[in-house]
Protein backbone atom coordinates (compact mmCIF):
# COMPACT_ATOMS: atom_id res chain seq x y z
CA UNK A 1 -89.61 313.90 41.01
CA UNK A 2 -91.99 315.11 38.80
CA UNK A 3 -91.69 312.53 36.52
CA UNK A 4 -92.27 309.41 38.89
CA UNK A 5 -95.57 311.29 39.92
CA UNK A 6 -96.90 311.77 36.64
CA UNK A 7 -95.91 308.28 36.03
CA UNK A 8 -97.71 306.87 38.86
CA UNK A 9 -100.87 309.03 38.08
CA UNK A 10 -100.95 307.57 34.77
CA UNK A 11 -100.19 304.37 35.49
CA UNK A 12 -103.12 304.40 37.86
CA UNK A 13 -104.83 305.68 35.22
CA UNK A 14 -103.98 303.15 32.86
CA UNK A 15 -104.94 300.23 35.33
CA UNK A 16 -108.10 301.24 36.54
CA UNK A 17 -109.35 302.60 32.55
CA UNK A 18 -112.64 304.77 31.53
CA UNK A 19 -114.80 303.88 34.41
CA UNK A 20 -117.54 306.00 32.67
CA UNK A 21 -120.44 304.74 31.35
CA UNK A 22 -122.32 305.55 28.17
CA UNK A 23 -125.35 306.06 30.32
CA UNK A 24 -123.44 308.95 32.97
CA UNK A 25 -121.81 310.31 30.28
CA UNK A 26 -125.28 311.08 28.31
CA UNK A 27 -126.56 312.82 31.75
CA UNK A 28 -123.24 314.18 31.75
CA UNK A 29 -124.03 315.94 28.34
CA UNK A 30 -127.41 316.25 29.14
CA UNK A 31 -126.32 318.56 32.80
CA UNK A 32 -124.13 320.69 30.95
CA UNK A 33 -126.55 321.05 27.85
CA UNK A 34 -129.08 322.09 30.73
CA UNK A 35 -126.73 324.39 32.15
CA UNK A 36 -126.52 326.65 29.46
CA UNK A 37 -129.79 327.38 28.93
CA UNK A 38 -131.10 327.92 32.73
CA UNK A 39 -132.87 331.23 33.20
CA UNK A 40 -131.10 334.16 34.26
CA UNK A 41 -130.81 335.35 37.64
CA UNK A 42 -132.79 338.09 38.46
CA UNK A 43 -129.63 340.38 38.53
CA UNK A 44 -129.43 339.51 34.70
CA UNK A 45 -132.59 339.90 33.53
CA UNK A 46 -131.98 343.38 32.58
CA UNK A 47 -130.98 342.79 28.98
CA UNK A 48 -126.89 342.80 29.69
CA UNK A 49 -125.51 339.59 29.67
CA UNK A 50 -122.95 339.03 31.42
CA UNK A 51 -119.48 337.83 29.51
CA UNK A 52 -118.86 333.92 29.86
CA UNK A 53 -115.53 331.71 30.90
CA UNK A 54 -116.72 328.33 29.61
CA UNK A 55 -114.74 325.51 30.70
CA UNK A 56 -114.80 322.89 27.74
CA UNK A 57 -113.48 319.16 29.21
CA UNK A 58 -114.32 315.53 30.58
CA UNK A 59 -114.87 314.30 34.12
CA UNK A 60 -111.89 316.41 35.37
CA UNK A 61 -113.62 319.61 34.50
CA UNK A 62 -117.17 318.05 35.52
CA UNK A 63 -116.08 317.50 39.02
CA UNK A 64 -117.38 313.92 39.43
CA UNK A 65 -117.67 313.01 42.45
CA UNK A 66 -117.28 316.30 44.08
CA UNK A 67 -120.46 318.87 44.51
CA UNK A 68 -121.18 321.43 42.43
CA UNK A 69 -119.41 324.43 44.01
CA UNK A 70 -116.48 322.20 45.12
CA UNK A 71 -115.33 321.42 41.14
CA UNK A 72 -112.47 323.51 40.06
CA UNK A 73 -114.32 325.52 37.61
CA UNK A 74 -116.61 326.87 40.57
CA UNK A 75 -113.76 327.54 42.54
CA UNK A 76 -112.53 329.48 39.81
CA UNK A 77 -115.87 331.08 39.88
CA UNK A 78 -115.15 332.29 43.37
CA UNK A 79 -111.91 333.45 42.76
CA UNK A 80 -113.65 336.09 39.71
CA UNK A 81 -116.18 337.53 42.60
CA UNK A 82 -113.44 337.57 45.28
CA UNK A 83 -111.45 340.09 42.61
CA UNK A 84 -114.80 342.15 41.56
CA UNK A 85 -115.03 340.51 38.19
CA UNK A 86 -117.86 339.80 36.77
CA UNK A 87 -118.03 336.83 34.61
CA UNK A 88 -120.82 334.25 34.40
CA UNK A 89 -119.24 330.48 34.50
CA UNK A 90 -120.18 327.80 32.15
CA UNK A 91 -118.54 324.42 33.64
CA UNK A 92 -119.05 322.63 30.15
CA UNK A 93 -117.17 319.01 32.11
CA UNK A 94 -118.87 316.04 30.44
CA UNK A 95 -117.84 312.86 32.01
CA UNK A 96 -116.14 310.12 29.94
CA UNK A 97 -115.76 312.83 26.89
CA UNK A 98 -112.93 312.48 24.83
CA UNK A 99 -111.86 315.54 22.18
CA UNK A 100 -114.38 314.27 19.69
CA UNK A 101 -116.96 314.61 21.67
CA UNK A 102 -115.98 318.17 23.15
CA UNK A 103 -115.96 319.49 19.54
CA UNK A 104 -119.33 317.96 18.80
CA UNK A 105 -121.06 320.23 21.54
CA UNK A 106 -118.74 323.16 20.83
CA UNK A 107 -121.34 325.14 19.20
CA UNK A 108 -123.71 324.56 22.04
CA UNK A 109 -121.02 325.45 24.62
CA UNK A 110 -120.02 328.79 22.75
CA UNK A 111 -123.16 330.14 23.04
CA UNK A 112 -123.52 333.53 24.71
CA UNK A 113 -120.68 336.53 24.98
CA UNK A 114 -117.81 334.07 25.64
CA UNK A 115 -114.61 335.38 26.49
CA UNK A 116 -112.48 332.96 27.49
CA UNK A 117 -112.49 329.09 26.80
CA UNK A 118 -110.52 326.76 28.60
CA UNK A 119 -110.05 323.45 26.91
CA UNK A 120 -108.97 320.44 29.26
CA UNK A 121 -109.89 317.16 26.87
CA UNK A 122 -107.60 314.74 25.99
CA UNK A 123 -107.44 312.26 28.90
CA UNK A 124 -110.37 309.92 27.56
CA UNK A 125 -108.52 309.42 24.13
CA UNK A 126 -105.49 308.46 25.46
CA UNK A 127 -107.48 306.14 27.96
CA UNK A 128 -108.82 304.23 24.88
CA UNK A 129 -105.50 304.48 22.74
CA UNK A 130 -106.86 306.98 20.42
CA UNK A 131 -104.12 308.23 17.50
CA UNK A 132 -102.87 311.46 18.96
CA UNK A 133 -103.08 312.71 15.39
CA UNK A 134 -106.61 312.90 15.76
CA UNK A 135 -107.11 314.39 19.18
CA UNK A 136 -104.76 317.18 17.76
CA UNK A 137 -106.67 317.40 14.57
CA UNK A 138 -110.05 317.95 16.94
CA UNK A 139 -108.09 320.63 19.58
CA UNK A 140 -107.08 322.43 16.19
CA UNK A 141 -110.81 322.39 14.89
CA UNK A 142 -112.03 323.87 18.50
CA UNK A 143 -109.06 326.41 18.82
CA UNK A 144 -109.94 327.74 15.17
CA UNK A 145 -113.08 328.41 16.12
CA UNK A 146 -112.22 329.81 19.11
CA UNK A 147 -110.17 332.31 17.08
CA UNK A 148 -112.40 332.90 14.81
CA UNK A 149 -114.87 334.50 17.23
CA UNK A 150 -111.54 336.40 18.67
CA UNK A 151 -112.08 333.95 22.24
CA UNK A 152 -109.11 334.15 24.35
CA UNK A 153 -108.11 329.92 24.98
CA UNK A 154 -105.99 328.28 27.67
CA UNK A 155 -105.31 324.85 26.64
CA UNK A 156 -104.58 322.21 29.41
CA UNK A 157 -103.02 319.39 28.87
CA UNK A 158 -102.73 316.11 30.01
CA UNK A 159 -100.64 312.81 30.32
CA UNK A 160 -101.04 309.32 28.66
CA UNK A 161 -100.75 306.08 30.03
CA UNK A 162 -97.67 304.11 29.94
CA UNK A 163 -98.83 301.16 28.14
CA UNK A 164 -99.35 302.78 25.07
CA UNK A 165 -95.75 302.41 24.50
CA UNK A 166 -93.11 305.46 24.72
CA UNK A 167 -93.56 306.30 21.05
CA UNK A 168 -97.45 307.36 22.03
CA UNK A 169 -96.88 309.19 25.31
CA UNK A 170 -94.37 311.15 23.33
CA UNK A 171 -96.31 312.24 20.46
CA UNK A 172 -99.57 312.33 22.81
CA UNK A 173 -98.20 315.05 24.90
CA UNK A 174 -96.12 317.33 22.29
CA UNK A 175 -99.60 317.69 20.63
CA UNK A 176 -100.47 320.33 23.83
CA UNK A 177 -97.62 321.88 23.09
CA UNK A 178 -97.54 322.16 19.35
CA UNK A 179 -101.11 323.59 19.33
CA UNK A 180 -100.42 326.49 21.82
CA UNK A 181 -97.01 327.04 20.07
CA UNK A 182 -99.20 327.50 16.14
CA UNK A 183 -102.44 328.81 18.13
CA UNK A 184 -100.44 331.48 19.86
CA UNK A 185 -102.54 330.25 23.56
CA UNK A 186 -101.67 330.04 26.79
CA UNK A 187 -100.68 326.42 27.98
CA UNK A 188 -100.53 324.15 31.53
CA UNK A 189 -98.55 321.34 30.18
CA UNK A 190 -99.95 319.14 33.01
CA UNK A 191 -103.67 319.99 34.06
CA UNK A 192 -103.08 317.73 37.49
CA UNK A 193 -99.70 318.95 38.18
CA UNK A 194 -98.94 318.80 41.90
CA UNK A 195 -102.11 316.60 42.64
CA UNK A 196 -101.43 313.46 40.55
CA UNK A 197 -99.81 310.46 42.38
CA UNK A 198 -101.20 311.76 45.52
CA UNK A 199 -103.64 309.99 47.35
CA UNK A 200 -104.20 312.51 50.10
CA UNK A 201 -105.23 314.79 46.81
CA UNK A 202 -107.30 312.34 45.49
CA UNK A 203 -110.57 310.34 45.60
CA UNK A 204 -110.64 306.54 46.36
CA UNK A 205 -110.21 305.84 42.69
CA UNK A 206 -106.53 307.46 42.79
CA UNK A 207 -108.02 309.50 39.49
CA UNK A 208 -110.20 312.28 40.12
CA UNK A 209 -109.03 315.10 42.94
CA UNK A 210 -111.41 315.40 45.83
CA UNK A 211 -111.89 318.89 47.58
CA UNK A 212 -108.09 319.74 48.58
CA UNK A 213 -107.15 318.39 44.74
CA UNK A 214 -109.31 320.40 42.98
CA UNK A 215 -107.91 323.72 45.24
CA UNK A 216 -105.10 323.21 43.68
CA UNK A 217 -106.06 322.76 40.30
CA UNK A 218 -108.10 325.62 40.31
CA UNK A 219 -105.23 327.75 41.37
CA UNK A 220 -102.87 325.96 38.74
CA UNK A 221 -105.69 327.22 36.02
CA UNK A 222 -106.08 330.72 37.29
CA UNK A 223 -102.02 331.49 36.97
CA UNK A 224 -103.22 331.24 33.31
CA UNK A 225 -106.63 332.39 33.37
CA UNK A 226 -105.89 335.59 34.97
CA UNK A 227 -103.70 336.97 32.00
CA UNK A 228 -106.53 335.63 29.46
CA UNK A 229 -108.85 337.88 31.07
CA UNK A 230 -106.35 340.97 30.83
CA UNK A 231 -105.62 340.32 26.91
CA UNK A 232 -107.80 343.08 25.13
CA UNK A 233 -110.41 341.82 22.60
């Protein structure tokens, strides 16, 4: 069953392509550029910054389409407050990004006392038939220096299209794996598992998850962010 779902998702995906455009994706960029360097809240302004989750991905992450506080990273958000902890959120979503672009603005997106990074790119390279070899090379580049600043990473991944042959959609997902296997990171194989292929989950383009969807994701994330935030640094 799960199969035919992720199928469908990605053969929606597949049909309906990256509906992004150079221009949204620059304000895209430009948003989450802006985000990190807004001024503190007055609660922060005492010197202590507060640790950050940063969520590092595309459109999915972003929450086009969707208001601020209703993207899944802001639900996560709520979720850290609900529980007492204290953790500023950096929703790093860039529309239309694919894993080049997410390591070009990794520096950018790093900045501050980050503690946990959530990568969820991917879905923009296989959308434009990009060799999985060199998505995986770019993960690898952003989980090194993840590690290298001792970051605790969940790595999400995602599906590709059908019509980039079985031979692709095989080697395109086992890179998800393969990374959190060598990385040592936590992994959800399937960042839209349980809201893909359903339209009641969905926006009108079939791609993006609209308020219920992105519930869901948020809760599929936090199974693995909670842990993250428990490993010691």
């Amino acid at each position: 069953m799960r199969r035919l779902v992720v199928i469908a998702f990605i053969t929606l995906l597949a049909g309906c392509g990256g509906n992004d455009s150079p221009s949204s994706r620059a304000q895209g960029a430009q948003r989450a550029q802006d985000a990190q360097r807004e001024p503190r809240a007055p609660g922060a302004q005492t010197g202590v910054a507060k640790p950050r989750i940063v969520f590092l991905g595309d459109s999915l992450t972003a929450g086009l389409g969707l208001s601020t506080d209703q993207s899944f990273p802001s639900l996560i958000g709520t979720k850290l407050k609900e529980r007492g902890l204290d953790y500023e959120v950096v929703n790093a979503g860039v529309s239309g990004d694919t894993s080049a672009g997410g390591l070009r603005r990794l520096d950018w997106s790093l900045e501050g006392d980050v503690r946990v990074l959530i990568v969820a790119l991917g879905g923009n390279d296989a959308l434009r038939g990009l060799p999985p070899r060199e998505m995986k090379k770019n993960l690898a580049a952003i989980l090194n220096r993840a590690r290298d600043r001792k970051i605790a990473v969940v790595l999400a991944g995602m599906e590709a299209p059908p019509n980039n042959g079985d031979d692709y959609t095989r080697e395109f997902r086992s890179v998800y794996s393969e990374l959190a296997s060598e990385y040592k990171v936590r992994l959800i194989p399937f960042l839209l598992q349980g809201v893909a292929g359903d339209a009641s989950l969905n926006q009108a383009d079939g791609i993006h998850p609209n308020v219920r969807g992105a519930q869901i994701v948020a809760d599929l994330v936090w199974k693995e962010l909670e842990p993250a935030l428990r490993r010691p640094n």
